[in-house]
Protein backbone atom coordinates (compact mmCIF):
# COMPACT_ATOMS: atom_id res chain seq x y z
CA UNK A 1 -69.47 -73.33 -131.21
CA UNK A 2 -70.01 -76.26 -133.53
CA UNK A 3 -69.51 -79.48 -131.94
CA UNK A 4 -68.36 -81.54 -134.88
CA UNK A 5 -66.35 -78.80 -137.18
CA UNK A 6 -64.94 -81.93 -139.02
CA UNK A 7 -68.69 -81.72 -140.87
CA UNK A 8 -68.10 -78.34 -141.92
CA UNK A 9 -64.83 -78.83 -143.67
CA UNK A 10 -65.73 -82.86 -145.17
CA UNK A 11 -64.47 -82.89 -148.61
CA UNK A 12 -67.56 -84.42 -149.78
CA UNK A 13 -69.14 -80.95 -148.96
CA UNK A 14 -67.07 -79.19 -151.67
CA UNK A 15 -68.32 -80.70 -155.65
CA UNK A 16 -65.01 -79.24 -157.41
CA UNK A 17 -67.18 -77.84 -160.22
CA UNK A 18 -65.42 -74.83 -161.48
CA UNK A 19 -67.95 -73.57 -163.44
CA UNK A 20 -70.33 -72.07 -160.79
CA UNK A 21 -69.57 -70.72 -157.43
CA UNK A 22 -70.16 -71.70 -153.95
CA UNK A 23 -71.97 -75.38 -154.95
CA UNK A 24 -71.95 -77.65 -152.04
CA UNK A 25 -74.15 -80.40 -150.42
CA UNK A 26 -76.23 -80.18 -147.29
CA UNK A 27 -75.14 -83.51 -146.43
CA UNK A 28 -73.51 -85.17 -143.31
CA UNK A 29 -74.76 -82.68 -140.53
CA UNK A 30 -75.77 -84.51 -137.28
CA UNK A 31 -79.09 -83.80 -136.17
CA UNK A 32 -79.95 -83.25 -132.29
CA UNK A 33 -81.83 -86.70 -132.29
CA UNK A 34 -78.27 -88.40 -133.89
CA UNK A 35 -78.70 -88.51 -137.20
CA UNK A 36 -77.33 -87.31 -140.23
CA UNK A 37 -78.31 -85.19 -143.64
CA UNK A 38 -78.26 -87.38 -146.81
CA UNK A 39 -75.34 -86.38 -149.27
CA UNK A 40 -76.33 -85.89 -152.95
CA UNK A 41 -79.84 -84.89 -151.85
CA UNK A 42 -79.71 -80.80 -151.37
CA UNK A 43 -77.40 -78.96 -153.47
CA UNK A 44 -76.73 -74.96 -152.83
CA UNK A 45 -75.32 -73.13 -155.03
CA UNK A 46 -74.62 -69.53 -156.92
CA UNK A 47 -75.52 -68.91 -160.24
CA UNK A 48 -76.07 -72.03 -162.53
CA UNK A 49 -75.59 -69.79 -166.17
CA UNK A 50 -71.83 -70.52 -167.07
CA UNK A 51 -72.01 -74.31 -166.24
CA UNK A 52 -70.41 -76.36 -168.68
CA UNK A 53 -71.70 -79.48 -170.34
CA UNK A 54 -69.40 -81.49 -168.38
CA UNK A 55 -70.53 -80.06 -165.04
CA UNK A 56 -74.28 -80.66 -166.07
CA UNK A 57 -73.54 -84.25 -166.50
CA UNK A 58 -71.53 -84.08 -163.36
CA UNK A 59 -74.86 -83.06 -161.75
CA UNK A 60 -76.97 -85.72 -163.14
CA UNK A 61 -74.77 -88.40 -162.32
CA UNK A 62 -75.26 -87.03 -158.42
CA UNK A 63 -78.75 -87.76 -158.80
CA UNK A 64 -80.09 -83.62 -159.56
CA UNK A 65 -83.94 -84.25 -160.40
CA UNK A 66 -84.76 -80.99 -159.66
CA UNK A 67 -83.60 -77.55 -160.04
CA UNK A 68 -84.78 -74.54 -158.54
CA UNK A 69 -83.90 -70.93 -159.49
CA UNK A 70 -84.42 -68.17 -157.09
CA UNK A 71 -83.23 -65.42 -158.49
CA UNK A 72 -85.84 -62.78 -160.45
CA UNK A 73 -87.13 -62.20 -163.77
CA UNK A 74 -84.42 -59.59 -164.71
CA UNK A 75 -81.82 -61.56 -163.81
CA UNK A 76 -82.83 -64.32 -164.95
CA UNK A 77 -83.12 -62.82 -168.44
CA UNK A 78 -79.69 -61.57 -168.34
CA UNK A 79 -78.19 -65.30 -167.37
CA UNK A 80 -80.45 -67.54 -167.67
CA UNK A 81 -80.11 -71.22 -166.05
CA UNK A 82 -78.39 -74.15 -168.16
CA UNK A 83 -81.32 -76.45 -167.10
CA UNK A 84 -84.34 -73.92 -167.69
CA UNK A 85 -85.23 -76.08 -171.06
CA UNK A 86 -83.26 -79.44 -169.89
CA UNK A 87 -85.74 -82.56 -170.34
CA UNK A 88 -83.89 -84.12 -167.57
CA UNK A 89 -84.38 -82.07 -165.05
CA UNK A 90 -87.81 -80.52 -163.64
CA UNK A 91 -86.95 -76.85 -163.54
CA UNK A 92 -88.59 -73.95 -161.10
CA UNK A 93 -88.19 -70.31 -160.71
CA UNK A 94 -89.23 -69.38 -156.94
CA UNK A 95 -88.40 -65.91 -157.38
CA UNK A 96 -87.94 -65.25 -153.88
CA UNK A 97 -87.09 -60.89 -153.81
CA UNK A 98 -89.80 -60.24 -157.05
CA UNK A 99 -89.62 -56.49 -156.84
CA UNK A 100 -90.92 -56.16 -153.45
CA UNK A 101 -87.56 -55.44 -151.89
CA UNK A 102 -86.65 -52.61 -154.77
CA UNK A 103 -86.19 -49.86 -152.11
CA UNK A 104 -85.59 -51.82 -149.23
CA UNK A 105 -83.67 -50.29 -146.39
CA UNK A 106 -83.01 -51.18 -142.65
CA UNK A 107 -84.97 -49.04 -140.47
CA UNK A 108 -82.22 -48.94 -138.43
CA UNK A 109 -79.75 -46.38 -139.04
CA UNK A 110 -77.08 -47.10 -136.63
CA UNK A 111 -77.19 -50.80 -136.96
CA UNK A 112 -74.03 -52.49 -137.53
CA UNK A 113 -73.81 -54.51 -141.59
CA UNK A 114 -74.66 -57.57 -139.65
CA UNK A 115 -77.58 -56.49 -137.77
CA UNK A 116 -78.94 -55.02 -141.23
CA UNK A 117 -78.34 -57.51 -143.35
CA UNK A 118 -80.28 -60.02 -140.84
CA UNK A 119 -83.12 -57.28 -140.86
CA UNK A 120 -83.41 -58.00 -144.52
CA UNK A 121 -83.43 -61.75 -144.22
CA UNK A 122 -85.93 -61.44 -141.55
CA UNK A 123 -88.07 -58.68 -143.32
CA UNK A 124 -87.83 -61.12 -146.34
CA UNK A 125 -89.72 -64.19 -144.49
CA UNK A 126 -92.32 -61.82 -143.59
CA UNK A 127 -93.01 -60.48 -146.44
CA UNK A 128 -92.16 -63.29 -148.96
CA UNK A 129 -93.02 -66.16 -146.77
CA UNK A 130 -95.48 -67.69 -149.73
CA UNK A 131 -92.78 -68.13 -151.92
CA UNK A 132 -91.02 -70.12 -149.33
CA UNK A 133 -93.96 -72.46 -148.71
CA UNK A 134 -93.64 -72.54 -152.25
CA UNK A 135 -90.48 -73.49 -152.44
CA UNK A 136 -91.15 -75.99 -149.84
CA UNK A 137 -93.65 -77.73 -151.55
CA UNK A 138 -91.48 -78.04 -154.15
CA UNK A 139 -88.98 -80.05 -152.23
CA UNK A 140 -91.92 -81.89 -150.81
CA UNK A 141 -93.44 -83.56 -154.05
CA UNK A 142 -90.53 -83.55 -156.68
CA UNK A 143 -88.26 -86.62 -156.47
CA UNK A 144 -84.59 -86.90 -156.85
CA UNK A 145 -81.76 -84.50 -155.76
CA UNK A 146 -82.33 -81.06 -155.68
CA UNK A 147 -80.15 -78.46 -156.44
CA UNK A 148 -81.47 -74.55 -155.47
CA UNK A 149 -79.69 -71.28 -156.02
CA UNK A 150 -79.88 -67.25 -156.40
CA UNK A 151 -76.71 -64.95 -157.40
CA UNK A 152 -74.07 -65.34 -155.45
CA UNK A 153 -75.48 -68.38 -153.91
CA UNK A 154 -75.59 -66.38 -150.03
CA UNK A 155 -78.41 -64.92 -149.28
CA UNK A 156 -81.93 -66.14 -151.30
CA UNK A 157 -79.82 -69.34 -151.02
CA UNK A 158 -78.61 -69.51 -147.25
CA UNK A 159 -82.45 -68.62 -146.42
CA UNK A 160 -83.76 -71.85 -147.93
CA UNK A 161 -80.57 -74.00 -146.72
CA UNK A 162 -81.38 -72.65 -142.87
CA UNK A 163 -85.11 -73.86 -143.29
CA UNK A 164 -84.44 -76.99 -144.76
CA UNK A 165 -81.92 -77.71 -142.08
CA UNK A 166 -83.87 -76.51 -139.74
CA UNK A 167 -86.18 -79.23 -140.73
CA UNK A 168 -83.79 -82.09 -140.48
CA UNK A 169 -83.38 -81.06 -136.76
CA UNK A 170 -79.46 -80.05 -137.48
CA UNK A 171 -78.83 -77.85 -134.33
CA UNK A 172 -78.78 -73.84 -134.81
CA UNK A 173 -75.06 -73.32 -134.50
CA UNK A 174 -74.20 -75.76 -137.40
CA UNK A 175 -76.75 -74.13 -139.75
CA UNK A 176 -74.98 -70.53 -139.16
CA UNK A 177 -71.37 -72.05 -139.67
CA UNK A 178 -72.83 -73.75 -142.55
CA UNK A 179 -74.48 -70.55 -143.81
CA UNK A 180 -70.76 -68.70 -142.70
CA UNK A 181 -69.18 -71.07 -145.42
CA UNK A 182 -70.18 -68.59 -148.56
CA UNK A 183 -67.27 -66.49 -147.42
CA UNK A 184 -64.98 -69.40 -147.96
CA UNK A 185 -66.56 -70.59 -151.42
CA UNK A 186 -66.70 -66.67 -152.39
CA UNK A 187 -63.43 -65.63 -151.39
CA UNK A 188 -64.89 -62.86 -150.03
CA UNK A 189 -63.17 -60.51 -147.57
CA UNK A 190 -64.09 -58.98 -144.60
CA UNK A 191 -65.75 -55.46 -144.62
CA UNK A 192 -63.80 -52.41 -143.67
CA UNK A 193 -65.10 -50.05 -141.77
CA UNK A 194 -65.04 -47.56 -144.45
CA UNK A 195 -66.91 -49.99 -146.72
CA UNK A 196 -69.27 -50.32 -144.16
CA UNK A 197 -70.59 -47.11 -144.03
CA UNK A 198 -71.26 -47.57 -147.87
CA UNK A 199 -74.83 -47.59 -148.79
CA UNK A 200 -76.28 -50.97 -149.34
CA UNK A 201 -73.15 -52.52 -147.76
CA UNK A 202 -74.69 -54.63 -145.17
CA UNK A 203 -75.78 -56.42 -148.42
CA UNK A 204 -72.07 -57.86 -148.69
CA UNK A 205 -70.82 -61.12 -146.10
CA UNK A 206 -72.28 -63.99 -144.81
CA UNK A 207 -70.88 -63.43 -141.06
CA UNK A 208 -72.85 -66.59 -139.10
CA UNK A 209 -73.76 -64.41 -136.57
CA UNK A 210 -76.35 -62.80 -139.40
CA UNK A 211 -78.02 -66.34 -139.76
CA UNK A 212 -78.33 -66.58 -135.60
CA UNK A 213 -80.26 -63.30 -135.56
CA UNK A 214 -82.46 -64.38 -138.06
CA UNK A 215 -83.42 -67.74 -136.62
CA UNK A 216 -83.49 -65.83 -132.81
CA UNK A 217 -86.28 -64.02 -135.29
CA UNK A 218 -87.96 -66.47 -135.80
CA UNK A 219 -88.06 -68.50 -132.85
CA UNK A 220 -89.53 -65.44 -131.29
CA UNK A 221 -91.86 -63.71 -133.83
CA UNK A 222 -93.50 -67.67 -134.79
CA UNK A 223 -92.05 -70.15 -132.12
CA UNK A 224 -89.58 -71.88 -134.35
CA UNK A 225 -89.00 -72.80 -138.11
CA UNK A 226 -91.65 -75.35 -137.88
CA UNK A 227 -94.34 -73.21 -136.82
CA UNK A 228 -92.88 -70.37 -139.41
CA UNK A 229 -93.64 -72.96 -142.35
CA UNK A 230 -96.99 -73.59 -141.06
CA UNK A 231 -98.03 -70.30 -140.56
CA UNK A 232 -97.24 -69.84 -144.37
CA UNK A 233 -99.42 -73.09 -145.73
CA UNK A 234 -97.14 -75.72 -145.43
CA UNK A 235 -98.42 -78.63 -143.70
CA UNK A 236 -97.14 -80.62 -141.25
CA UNK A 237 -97.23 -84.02 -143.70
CA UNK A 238 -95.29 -82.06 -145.92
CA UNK A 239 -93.06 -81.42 -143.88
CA UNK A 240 -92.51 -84.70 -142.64
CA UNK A 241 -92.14 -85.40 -146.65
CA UNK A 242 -89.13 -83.20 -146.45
CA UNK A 243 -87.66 -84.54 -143.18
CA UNK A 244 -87.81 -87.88 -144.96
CA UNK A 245 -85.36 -87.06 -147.64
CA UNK A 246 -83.01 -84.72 -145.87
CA UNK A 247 -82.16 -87.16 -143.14
């Protein structure tokens, strides 16, 4: 249970900009040691193709320095991002997936869409846990705001948001309501249990109880986020660097 919902629902959480789905700041979560996440620093959001010139500028006037794109090369070439050429913005593609998750499937068969889709997510950090450090390097040197995203803005995208939380010491049952907001922002209904015995279903949702099993993961396969990061290459000053701007 979230102690403060009132941070979940703050209207400063929600930028209004209609032409991209499921944007909204990382700001004003307490922390366990009383503090709070900067607004206007992280940004999360879906796809950034469609965004009008008047929601760019709305961007740059929050302070967006940086922009990071985590979807991969093919879909990326079908929609690529507003800023990918922008002089006013340093732009990165962290493709987190590359093709290594083609023919992914969940080992186990009677699983429930929850329980699979966190065996992704947690399959994903394994396997792709360079191009996290990379990413946060990224948010360790670049200045500015930051704005990341994949697709829909859910999953790629409610990976990084977790860690970087996770970072800023926000407790474990915020970060999975936060991560539970994408069914809000996407409008997106509830599975039936027909549709969950669909192939590829457990793909669908952003349940918060997905989120808990995958940071139970990691608190058990690594001893905690922290440890996670380091066990990829981060180091600990640059994590600190990132601490420093979240909170």
């Amino acid at each position: 249970m979230v102690k403060n919902m009132d941070e979940l629902v703050d209207p400063r959480r929600n930028l209004n900009l209609h032409s991209v789905q499921n944007l909204r700041d990382l700001g004003g979560y307490s922390t366990k040691d009383g503090r709070k996440t900067k607004w206007g620093r992280f940004l999360r959001s879906g796809d950034m193709s469609a965004l009008t010139e008047d929601d760019q500028e709305a961007l740059l006037r929050q302070g967006i320095r940086s922009v990071i794109d985590l979807r991969m090369v093919k879909e990326i070439a079908i929609a690529p991002n507003v800023f990918s050429d922008s002089k006013q913005v340093a732009f990165f593609n962290h493709d987190f997936w590359g093709t290594r998750f083609d023919d992914y499937r969940s080992v186990r068969k009677n699983a429930t869409p929850i329980e699979k889709l966190a065996d992704l997510y947690c399959s994903g950090l394994e396997v792709n846990g360079f191009v996290m450090a990379e990413i946060m390097k990224t948010f360790a040197y670049e200045k500015g705001g930051f704005i990341f995203h994949c697709r829909s803005g859910k999953d790629r995208t409610g990976l990084v948001a977790a860690i970087l939380l996770s970072i800023a010491g926000v407790p474990e049952n915020t970060i999975c309501a936060d991560f539970g907001l994408s069914s809000e922002y996407l409008n997106e209904p509830a599975l039936t249990q027909e549709e969950q015995k669909k192939p590829g279903a457990y793909q669908k949702g952003s349940a918060p109880e997905t989120m808990n099993l995958t940071l139970a993961f990691l608190n058990q396969r690594y001893g905690g986020v922290i440890k996670y990061l380091e066990q990829q290459g981060v180091t600990r000053e640059e994590i600190e660097l990132i601490r420093r701007k979240i909170i």
